[in-house]
N, C-alpha and C. Protein backbone atom coordinates (compact mmCIF):
# COMPACT_ATOMS: atom_id res chain seq x y z
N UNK A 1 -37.78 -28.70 -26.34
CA UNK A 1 -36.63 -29.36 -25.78
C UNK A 1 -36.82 -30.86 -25.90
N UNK A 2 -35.84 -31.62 -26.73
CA UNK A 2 -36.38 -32.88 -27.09
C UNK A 2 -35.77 -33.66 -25.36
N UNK A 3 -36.26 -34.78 -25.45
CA UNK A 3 -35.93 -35.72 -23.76
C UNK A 3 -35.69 -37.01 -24.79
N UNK A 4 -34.57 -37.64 -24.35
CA UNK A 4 -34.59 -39.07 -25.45
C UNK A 4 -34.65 -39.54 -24.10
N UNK A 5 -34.77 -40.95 -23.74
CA UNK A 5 -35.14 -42.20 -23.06
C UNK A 5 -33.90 -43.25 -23.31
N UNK A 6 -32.94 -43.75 -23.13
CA UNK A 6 -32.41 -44.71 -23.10
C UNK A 6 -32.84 -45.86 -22.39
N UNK A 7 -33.00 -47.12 -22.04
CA UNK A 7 -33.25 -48.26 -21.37
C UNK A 7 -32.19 -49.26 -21.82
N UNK A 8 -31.24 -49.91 -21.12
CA UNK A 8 -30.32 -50.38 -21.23
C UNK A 8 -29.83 -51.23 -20.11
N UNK A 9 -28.90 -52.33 -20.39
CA UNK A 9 -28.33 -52.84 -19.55
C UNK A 9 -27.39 -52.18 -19.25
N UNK A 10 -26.49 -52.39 -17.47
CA UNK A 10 -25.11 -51.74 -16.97
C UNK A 10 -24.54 -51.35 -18.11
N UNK A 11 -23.35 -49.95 -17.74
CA UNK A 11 -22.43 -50.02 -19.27
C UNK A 11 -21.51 -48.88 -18.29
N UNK A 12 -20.34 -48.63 -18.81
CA UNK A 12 -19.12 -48.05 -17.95
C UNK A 12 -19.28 -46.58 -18.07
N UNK A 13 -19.44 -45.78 -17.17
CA UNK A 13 -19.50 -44.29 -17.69
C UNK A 13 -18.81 -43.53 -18.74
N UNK A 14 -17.86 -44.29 -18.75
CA UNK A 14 -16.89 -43.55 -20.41
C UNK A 14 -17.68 -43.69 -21.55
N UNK A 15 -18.60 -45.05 -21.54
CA UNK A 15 -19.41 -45.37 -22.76
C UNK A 15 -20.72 -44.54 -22.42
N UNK A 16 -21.49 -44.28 -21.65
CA UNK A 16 -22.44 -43.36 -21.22
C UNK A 16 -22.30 -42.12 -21.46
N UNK A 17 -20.84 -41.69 -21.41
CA UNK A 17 -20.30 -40.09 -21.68
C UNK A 17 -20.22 -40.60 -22.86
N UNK A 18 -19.91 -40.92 -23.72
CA UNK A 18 -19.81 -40.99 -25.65
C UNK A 18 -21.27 -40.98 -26.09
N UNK A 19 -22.03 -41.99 -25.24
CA UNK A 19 -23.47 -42.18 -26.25
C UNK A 19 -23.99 -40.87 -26.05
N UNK A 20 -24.14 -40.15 -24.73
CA UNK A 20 -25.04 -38.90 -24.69
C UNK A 20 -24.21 -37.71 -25.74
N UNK A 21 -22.94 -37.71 -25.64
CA UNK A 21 -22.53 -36.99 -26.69
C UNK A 21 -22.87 -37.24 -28.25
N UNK A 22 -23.37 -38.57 -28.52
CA UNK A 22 -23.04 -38.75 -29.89
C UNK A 22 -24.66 -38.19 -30.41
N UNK A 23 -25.94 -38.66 -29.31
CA UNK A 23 -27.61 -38.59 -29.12
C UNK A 23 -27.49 -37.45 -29.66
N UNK A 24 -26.63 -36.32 -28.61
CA UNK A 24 -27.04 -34.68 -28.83
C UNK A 24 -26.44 -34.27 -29.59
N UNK A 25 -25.06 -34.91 -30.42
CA UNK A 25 -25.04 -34.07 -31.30
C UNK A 25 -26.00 -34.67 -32.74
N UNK A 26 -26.33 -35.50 -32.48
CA UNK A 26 -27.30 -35.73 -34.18
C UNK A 26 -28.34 -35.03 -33.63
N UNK A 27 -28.86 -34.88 -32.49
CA UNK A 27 -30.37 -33.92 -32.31
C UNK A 27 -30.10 -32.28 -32.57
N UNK A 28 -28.83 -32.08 -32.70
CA UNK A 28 -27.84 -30.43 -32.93
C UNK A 28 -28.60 -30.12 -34.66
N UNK A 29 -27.91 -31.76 -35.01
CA UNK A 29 -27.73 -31.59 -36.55
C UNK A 29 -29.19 -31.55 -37.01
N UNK A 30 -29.60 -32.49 -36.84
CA UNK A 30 -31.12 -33.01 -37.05
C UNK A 30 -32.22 -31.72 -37.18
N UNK A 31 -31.69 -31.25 -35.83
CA UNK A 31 -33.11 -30.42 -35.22
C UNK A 31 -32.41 -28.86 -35.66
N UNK A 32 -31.11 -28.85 -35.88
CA UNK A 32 -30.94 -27.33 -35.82
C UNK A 32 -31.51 -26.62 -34.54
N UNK A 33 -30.76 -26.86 -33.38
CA UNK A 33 -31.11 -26.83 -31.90
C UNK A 33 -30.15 -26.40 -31.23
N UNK A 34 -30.12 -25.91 -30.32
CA UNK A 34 -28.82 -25.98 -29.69
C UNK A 34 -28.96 -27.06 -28.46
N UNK A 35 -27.41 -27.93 -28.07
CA UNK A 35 -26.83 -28.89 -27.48
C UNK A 35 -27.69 -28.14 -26.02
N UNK A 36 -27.86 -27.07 -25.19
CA UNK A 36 -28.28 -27.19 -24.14
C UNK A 36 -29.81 -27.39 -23.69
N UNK A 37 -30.36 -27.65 -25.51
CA UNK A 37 -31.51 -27.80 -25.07
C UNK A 37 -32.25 -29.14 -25.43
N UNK A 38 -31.09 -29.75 -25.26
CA UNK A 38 -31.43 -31.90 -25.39
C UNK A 38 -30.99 -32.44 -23.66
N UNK A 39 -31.85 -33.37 -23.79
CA UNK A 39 -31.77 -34.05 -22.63
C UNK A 39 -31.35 -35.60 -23.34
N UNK A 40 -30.31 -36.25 -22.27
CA UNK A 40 -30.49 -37.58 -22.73
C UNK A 40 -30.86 -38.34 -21.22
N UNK A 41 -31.68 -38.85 -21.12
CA UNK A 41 -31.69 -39.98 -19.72
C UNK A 41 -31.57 -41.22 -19.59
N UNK A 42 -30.87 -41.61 -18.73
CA UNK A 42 -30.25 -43.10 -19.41
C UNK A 42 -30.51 -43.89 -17.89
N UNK A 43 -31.74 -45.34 -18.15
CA UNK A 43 -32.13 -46.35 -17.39
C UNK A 43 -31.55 -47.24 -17.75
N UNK A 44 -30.90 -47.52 -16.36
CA UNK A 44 -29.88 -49.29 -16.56
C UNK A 44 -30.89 -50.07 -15.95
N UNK A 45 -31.25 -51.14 -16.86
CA UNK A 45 -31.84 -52.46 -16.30
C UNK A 45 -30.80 -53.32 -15.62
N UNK A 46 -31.04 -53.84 -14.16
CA UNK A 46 -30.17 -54.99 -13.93
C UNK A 46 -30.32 -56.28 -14.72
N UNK A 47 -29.40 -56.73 -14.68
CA UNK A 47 -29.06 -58.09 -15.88
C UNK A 47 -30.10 -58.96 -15.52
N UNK A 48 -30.26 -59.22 -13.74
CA UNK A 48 -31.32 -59.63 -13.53
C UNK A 48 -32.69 -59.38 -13.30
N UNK A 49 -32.99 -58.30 -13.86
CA UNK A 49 -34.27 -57.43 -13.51
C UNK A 49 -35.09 -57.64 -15.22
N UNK A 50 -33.80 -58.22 -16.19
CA UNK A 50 -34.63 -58.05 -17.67
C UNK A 50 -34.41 -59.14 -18.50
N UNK A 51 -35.37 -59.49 -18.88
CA UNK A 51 -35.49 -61.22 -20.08
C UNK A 51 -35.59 -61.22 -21.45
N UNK A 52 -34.80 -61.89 -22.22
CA UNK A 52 -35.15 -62.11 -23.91
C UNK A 52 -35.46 -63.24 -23.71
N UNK A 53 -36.60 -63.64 -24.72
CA UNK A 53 -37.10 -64.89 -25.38
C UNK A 53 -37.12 -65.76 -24.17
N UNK A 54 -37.49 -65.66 -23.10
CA UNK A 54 -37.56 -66.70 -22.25
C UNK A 54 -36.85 -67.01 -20.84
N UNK A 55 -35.51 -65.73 -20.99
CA UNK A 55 -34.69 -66.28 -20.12
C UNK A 55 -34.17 -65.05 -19.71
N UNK A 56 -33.63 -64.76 -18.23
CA UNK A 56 -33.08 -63.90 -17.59
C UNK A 56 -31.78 -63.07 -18.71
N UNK A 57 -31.43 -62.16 -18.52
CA UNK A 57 -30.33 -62.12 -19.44
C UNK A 57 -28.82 -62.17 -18.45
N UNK A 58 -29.65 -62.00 -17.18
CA UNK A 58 -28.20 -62.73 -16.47
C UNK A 58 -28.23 -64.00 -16.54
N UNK A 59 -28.61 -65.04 -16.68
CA UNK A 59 -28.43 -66.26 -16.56
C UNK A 59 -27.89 -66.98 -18.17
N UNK A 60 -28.08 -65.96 -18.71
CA UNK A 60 -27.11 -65.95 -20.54
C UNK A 60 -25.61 -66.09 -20.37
């Protein structure tokens, strides 16, 4: 049973419902699997909890 990991900033559940659909179905195709046996888990970083190159990415 594959487990994918997402880590990500906030994002709107409509876009959360598309990405896990789009993950499991290439792991369908990929793996020749069936869809109930993918996991997708998805960690939102707060804007202020995560930094590129130096700087908050809330303060971007």
């Amino acid at each position: 049973m594959p487990i994918v990991t997402v880590q990500q900033g906030p994002r709107t559940v409509e876009l959360k419902r598309e990405l896990v659909k789009k993950i499991t179905d290439a792991f369908v195709e990929a793996y020749e699997i069936p869809a109930e046996t993918v996991q997708v888990w998805i960690h939102e970083v707060p804007a202020d909890s995560w930094g590129a190159a130096g700087t908050l990415i809330a303060d971007k």
